[in-house]
Protein backbone atom coordinates (compact mmCIF):
# COMPACT_ATOMS: atom_id res chain seq x y z
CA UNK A 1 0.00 0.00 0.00
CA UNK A 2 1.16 3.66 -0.72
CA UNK A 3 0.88 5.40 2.28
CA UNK A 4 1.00 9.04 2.39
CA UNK A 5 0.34 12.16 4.97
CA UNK A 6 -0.29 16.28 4.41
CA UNK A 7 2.81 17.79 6.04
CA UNK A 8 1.37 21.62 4.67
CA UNK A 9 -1.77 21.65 6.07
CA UNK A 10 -2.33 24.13 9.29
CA UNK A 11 -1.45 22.56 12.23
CA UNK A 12 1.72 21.05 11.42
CA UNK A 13 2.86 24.37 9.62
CA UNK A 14 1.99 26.80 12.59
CA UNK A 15 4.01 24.39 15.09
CA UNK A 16 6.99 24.93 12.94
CA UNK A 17 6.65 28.95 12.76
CA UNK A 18 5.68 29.80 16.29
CA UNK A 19 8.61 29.93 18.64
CA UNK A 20 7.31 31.13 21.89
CA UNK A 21 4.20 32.25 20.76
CA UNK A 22 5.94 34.68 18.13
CA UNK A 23 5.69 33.45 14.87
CA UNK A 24 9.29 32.85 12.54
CA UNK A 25 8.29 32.53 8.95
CA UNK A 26 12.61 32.01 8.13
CA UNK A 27 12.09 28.27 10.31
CA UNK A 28 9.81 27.19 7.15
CA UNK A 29 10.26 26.18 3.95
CA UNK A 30 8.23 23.88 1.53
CA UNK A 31 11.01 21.55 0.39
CA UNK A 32 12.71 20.86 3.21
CA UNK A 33 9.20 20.19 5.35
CA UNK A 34 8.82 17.51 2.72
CA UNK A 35 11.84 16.24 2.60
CA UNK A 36 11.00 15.89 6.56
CA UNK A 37 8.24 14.36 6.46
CA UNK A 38 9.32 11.24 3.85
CA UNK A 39 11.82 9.95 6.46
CA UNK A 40 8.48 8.99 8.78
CA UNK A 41 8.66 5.36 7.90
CA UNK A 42 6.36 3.74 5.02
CA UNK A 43 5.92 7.17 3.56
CA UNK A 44 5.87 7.65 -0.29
CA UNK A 45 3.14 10.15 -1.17
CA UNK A 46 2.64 14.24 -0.06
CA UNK A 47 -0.47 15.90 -0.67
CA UNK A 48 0.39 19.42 -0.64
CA UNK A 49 -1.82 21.51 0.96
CA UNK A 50 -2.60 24.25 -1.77
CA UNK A 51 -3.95 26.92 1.20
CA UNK A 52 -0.80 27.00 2.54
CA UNK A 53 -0.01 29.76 0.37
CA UNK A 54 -3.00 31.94 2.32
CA UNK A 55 -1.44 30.66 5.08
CA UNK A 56 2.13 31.85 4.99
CA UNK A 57 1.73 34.11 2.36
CA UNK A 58 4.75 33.91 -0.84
CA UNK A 59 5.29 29.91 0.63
CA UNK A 60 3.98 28.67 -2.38
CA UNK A 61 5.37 30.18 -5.58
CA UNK A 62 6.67 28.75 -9.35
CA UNK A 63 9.87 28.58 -7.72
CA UNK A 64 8.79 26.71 -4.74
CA UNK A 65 6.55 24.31 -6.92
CA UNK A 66 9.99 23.94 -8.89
CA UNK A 67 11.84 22.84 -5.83
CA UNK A 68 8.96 20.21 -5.25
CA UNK A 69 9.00 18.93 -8.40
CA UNK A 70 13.03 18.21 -8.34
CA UNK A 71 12.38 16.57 -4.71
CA UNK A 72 10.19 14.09 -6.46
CA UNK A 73 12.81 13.39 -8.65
CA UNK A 74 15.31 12.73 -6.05
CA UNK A 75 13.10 10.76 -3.47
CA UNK A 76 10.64 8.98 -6.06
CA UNK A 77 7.92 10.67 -4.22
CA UNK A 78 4.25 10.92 -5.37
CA UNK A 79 2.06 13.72 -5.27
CA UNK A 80 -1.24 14.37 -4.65
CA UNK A 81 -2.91 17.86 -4.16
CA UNK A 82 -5.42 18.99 -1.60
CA UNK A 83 -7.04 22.11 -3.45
CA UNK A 84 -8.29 25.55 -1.66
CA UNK A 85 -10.97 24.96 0.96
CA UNK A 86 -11.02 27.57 3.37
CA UNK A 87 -13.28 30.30 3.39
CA UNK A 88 -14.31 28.99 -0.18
CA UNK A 89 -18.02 27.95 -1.25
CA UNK A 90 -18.39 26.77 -4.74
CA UNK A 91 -22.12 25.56 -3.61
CA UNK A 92 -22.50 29.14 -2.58
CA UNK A 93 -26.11 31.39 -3.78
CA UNK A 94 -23.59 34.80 -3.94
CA UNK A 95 -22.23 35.20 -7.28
CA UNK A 96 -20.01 36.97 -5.92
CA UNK A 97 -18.50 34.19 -3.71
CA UNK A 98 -19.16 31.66 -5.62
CA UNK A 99 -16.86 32.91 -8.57
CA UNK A 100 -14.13 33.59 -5.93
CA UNK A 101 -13.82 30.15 -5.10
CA UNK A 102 -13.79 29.23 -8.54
CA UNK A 103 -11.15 31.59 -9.27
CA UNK A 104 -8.98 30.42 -6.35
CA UNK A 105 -9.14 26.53 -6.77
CA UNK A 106 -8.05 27.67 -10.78
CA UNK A 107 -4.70 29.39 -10.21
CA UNK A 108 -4.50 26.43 -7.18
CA UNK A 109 -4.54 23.81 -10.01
CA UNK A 110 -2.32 26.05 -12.62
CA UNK A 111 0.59 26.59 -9.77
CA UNK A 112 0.27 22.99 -9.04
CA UNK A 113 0.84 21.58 -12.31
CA UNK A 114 4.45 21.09 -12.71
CA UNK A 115 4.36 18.45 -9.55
CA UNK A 116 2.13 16.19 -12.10
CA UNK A 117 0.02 15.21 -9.33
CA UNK A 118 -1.89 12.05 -9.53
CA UNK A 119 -5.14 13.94 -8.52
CA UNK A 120 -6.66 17.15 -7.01
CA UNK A 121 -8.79 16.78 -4.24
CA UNK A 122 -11.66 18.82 -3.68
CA UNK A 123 -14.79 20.09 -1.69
CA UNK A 124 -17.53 21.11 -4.14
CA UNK A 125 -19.37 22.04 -1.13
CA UNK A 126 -17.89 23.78 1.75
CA UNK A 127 -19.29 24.97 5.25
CA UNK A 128 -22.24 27.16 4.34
CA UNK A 129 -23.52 24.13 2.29
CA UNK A 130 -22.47 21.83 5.44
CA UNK A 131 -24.30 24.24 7.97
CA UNK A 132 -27.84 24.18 5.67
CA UNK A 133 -27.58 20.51 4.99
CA UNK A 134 -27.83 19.64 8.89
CA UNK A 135 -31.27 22.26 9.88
CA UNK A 136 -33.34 21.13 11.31
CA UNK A 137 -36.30 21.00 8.48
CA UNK A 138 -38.10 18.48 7.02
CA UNK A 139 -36.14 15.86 5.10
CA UNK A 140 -37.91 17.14 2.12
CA UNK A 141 -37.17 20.82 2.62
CA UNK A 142 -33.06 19.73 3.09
CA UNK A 143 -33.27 17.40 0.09
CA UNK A 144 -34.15 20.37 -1.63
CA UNK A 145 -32.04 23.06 -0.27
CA UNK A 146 -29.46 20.72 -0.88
CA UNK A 147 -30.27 19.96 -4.55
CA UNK A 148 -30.17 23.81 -4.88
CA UNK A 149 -27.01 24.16 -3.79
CA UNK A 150 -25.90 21.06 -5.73
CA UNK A 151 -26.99 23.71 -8.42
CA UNK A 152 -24.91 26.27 -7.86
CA UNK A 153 -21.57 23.52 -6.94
CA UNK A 154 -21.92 22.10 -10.35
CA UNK A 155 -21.65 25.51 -12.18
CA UNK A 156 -18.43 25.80 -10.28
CA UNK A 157 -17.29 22.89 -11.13
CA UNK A 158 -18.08 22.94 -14.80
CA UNK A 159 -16.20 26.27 -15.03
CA UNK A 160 -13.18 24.72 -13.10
CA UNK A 161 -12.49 21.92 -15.69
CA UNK A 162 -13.44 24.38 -18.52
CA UNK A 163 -10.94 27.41 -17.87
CA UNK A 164 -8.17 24.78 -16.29
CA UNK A 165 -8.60 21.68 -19.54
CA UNK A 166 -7.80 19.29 -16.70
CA UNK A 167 -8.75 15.88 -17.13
CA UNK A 168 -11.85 15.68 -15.34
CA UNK A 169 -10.70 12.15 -13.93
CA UNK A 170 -7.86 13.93 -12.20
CA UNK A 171 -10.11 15.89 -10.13
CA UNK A 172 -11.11 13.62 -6.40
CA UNK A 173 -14.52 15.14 -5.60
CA UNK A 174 -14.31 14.33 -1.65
CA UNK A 175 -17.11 13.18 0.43
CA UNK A 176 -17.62 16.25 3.09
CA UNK A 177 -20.56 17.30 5.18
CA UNK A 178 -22.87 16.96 2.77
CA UNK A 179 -25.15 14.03 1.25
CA UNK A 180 -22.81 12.44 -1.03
CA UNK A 181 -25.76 10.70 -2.52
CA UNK A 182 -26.30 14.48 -4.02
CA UNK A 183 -22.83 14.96 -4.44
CA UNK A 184 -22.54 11.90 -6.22
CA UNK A 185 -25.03 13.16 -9.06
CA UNK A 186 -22.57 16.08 -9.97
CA UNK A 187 -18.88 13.12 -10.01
CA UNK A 188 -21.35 10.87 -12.56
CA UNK A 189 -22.21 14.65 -14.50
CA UNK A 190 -18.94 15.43 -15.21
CA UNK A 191 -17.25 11.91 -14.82
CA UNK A 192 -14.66 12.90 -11.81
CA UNK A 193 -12.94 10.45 -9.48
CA UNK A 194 -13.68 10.44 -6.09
CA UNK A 195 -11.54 10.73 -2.70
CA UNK A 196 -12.71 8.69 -0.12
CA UNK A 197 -12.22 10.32 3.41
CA UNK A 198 -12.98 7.29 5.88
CA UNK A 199 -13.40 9.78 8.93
CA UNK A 200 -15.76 11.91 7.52
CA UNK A 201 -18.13 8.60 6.66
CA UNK A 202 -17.41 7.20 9.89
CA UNK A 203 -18.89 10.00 11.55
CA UNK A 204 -22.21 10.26 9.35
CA UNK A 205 -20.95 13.89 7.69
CA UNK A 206 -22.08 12.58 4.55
CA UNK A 207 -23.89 8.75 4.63
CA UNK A 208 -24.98 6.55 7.09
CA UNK A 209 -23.17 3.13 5.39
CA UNK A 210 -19.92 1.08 6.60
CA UNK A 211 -16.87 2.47 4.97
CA UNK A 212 -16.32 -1.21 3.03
CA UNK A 213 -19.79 -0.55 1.84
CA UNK A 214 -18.91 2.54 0.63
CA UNK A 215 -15.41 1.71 -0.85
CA UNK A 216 -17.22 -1.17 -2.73
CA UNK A 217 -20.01 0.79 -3.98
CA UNK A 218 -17.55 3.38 -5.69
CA UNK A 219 -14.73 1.60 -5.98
CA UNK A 220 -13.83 2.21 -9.87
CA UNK A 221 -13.89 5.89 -9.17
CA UNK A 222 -11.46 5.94 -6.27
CA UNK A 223 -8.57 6.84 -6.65
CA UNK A 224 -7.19 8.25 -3.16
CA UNK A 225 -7.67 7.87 0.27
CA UNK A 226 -7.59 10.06 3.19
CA UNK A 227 -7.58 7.71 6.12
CA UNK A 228 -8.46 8.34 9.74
CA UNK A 229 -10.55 6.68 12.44
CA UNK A 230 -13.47 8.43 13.43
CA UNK A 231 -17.05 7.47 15.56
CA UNK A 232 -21.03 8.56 15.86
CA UNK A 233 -23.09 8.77 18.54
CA UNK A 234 -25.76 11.09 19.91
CA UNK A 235 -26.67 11.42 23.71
CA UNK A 236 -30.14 13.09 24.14
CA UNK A 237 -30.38 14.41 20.63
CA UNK A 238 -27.14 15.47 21.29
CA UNK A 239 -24.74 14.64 18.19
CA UNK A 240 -21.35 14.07 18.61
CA UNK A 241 -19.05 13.57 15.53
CA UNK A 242 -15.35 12.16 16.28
CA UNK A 243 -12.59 12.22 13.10
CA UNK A 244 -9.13 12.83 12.33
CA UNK A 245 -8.26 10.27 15.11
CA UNK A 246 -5.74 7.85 15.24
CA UNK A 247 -6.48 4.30 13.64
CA UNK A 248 -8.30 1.98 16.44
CA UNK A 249 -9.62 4.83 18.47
CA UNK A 250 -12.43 4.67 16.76
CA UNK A 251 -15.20 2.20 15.12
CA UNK A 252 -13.67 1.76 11.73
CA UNK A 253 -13.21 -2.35 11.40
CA UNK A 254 -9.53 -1.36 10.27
CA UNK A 255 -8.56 -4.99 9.66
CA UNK A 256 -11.59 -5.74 7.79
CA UNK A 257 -11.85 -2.23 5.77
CA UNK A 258 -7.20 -2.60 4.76
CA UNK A 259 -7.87 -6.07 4.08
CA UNK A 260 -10.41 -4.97 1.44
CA UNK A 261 -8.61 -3.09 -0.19
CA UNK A 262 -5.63 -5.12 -0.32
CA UNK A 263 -8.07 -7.79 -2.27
CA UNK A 264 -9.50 -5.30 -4.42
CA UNK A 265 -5.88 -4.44 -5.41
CA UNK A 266 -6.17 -1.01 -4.30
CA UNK A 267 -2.92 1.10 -5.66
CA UNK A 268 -4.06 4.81 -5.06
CA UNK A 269 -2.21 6.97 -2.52
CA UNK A 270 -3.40 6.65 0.98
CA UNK A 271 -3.31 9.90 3.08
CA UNK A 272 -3.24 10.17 6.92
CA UNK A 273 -4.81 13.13 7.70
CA UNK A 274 -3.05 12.92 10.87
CA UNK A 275 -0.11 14.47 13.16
CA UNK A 276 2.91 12.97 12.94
CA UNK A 277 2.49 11.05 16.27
CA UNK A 278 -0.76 9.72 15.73
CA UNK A 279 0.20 8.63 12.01
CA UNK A 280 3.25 6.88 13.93
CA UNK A 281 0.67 5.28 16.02
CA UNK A 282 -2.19 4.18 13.37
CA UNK A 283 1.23 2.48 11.80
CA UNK A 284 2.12 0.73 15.17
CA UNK A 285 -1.81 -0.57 15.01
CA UNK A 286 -1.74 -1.58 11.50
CA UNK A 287 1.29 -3.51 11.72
CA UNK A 288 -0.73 -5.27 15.15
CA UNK A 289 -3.83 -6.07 13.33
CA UNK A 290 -3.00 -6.58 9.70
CA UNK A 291 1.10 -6.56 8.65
CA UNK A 292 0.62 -7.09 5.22
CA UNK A 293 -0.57 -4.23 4.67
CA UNK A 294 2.87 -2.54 5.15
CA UNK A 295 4.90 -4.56 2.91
């Protein structure tokens, strides 16, 4: 299996800047992070983060991208690339923000082409679209907010593989906080793959089913994984969502779920969307319950 982690997402990026609570923007640099974070054992794939650049701004640059690309060279690396997310809604009902998004996840995709990644992961729905598919309406009356907004992502999306030419197979439409059985209509639309995140299934965000149910069901359009443990329950119509947890700290049948995909043949990168520690110690449990999956 082709295991994999995100060392330029958020957390792991503002532990390396902040010294004391002052931030040090000279302690960071793209290439070297990477480089980093391939010497954690059984590591061959980096999904770079592409909101990094908001992040720390002039991180990500042609030059930087360049850097990457020569690293991959060097270490026989994959890549995989986690397109703009925050603060974006391509489901969104404001023009306005709606062509924003689109606009960011384009130059996202343009700056990231040189690494040849083997897909771009993204949310065609983002928190606004989250936050109105939980209220607390009728099921009809979110079925059909939903489908509106389902509207409003596909225009985005259209317009994303139109202005970029991408292959629309290299774009992983990831199952969010949102029905993916509505989310599913706009991947058959324009014939995208899919990225399966485990966690956010595993914690009802978008489906009810087991995660081997779900892997079976759209297996021949996944082609990446972002893997974490994660649990449902709700306590006096209280819900309470667990994910991004280490592997066996939560209800995902990890033996069961690795060993299906092992049959299946599964060869797409597999990304913890974990810190470092906790990826260290989904490893430790995966070489407990099922070994083979590391050689």
């Amino acid at each position: 299996m082709r295991f994999g982690l995100q060392p330029l997402a958020f957390e792991p990026i503002v532990g390396q800047i902040l010294v004391n609570g002052v931030a040090d923007f000279s302690r960071f640099t793209i290439d070297n992070t990477v480089r980093q974070a391939l010497k954690i054992a059984h590591m061959s794939a980096i999904e770079v983060t592409m909101d990094i650049e908001r992040m720390v701004p002039g991180s990500l640059t042609p030059e930087s991208v360049a850097k990457l690309a020569s690293l991959k060279e060097e270490l026989g690396n994959a890549f995989t690339v986690h397109l703009p997310f925050y603060s974006l809604e391509l489901a969104s009902f404001n023009e306005h923000i709606r062509q924003a998004g689109v606009e960011t996840v384009v130059q996202a995709i343009e700056l990231a082409g040189p690494l040849e990644p083997e897909a771009y992961v993204l949310h065609t729905t983002g928190a606004l679209a989250a936050e109105f598919s939980q209220l607390d309406l009728s099921e009809d009356m979110v079925a059909l907010i939903c489908g509106y907004m389902s509207m409003f992502a596909a225009r985005s999306l259209e317009e994303i593989i139109t202005r970029t030419e991408i292959h629309p197979r290299k774009i992983a439409v990831e199952n969010v906080q949102f029905p993916f059985g509505v989310t599913y209509e706009l991947v058959e639309q324009y014939n995208t793959s899919i990225c399966f995140d485990t966690g956010h299934l595993l914690s009802q965000q978008s489906g009810t089913e087991s995660v081997i149910e779900f892997y079976r069901r759209y297996r021949e359009r996944i082609v990446e994984l972002h893997l974490h443990d994660g649990g449902y329950e709700k306590r006096d119509d209280i819900v309470i969502r667990r994910d991004h947890i280490p592997l066996g700290r939560g209800v995902m049948p990890v033996r069961d779920f690795l060993r299906e995909l092992l049959r299946s043949k599964f060869n797409g990168p597999i990304i913890f969307e974990l810190k470092n520690e906790w990826i260290k110690e989904s490893l430790d449990y995966i070489h407990k319950v099922i070994p083979e999956a590391l050689t």
